[in-house]
C-alpha atoms as a PDB file:
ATOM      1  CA  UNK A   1     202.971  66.683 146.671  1.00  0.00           C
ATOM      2  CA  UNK A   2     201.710  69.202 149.244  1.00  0.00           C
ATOM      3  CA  UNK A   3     198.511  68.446 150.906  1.00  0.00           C
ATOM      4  CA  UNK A   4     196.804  70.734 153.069  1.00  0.00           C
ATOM      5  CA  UNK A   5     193.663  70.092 155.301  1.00  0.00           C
ATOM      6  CA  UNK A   6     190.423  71.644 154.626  1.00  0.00           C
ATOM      7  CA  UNK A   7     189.129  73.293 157.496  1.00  0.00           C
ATOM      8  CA  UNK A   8     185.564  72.628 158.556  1.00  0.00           C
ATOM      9  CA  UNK A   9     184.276  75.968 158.231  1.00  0.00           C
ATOM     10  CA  UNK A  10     184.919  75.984 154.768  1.00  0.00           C
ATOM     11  CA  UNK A  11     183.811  72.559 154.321  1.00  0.00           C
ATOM     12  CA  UNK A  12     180.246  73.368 155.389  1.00  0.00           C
ATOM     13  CA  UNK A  13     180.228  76.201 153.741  1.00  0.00           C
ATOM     14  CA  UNK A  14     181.164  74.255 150.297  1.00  0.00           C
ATOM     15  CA  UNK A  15     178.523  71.954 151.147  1.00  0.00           C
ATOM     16  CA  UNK A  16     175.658  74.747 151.932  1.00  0.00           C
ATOM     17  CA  UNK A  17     176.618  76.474 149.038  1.00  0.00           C
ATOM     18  CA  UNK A  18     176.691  73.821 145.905  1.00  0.00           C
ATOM     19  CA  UNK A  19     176.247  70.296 147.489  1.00  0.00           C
ATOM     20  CA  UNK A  20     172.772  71.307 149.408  1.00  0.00           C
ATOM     21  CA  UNK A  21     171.232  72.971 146.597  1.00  0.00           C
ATOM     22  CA  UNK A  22     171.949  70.678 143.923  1.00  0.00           C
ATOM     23  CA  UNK A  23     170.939  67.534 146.161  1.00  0.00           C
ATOM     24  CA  UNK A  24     167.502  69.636 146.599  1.00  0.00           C
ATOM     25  CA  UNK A  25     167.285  70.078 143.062  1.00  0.00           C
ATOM     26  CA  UNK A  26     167.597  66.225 142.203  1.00  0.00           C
ATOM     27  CA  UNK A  27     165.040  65.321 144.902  1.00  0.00           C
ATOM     28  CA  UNK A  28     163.000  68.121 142.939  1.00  0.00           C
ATOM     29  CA  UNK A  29     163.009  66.541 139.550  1.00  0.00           C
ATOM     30  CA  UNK A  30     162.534  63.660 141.097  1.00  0.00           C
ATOM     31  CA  UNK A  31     159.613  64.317 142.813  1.00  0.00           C
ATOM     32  CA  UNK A  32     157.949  66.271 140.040  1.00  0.00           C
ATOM     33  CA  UNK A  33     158.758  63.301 137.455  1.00  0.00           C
ATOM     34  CA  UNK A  34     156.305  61.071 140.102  1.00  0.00           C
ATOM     35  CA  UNK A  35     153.861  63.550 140.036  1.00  0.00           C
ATOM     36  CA  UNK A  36     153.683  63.163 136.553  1.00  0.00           C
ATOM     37  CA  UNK A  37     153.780  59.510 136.455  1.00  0.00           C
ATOM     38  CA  UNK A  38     151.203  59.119 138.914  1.00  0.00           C
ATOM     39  CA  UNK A  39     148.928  61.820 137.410  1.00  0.00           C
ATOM     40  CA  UNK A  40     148.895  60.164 133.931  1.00  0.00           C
ATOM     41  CA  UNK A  41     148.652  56.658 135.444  1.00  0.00           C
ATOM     42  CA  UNK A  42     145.209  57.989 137.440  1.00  0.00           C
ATOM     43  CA  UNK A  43     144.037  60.327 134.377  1.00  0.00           C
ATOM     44  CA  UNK A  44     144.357  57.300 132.059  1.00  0.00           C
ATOM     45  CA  UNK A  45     143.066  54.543 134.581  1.00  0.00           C
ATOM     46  CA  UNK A  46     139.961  56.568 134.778  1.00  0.00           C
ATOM     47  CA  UNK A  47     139.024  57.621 131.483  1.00  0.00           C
ATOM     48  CA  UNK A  48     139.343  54.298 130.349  1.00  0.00           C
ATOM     49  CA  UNK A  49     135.944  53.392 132.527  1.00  0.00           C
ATOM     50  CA  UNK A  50     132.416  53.909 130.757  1.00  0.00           C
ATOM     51  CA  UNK A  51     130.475  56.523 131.917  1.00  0.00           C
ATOM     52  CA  UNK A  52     128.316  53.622 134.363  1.00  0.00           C
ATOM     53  CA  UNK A  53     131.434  53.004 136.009  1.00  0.00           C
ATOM     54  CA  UNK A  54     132.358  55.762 136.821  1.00  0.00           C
ATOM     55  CA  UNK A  55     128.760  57.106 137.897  1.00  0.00           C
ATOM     56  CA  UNK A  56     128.922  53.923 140.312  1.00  0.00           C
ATOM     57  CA  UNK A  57     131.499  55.634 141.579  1.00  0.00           C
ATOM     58  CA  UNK A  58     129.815  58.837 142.064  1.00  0.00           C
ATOM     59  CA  UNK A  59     132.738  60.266 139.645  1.00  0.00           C
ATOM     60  CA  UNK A  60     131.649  63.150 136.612  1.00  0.00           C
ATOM     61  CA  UNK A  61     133.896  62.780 133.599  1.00  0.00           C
ATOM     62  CA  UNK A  62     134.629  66.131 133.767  1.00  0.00           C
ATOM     63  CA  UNK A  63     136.428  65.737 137.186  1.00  0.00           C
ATOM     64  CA  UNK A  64     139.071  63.273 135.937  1.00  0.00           C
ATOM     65  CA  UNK A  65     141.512  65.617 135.114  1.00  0.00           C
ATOM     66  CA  UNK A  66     140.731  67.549 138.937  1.00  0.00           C
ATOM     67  CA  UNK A  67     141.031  64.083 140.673  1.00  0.00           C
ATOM     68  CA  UNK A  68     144.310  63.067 138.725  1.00  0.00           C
ATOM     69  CA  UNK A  69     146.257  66.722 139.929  1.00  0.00           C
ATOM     70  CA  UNK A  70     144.874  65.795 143.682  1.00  0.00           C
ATOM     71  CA  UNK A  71     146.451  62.472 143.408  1.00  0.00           C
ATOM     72  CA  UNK A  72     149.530  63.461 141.703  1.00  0.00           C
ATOM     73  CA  UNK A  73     149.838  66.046 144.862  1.00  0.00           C
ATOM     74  CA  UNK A  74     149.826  63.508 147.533  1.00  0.00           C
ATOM     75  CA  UNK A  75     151.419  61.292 146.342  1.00  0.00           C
ATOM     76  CA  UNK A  76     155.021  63.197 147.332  1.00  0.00           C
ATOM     77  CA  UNK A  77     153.242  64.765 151.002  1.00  0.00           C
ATOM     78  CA  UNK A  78     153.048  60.949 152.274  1.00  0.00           C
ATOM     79  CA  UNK A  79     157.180  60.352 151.260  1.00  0.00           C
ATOM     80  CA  UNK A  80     157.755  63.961 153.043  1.00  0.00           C
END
């Protein structure tokens, strides 16, 4: 069996090329599957309270859905 070295240029160059990108794509799904998780967690958590409870915490029903995409958003920018 002949074995040969890889040379370094070409082993960065493998790894900019297929390695990098599919490592960012993993981290992508990844993150995008806890944005979901967290926006359906917060959209259901609050639309379970009564309107009271929610007016006690100066919250319109109609901005559930708004304050469930903000949360899903930071919830990845504090990991980053």
């Amino acid at each position: 069996m002949i074995r040969t070295a890889i040379r370094p240029e070409f082993s960065q160059t493998l790894y900019q090329t297929f390695v990098k990108p599919a490592q960012d794509l993993i981290q992508l799904a990844a993150d995008l599957a806890h944005k979901r998780v967290v926006y359906k967690q917060t959209y259901i958590e609050l639309s379970r309270c009564s309107d009271r409870e929610l007016e006690d915490i100066s919250i319109a029903r109609y901005d559930i859905r708004k304050i469930a995409r903000e949360a899903a958003q930071t919830s990845i920018k504090g990991n980053a």
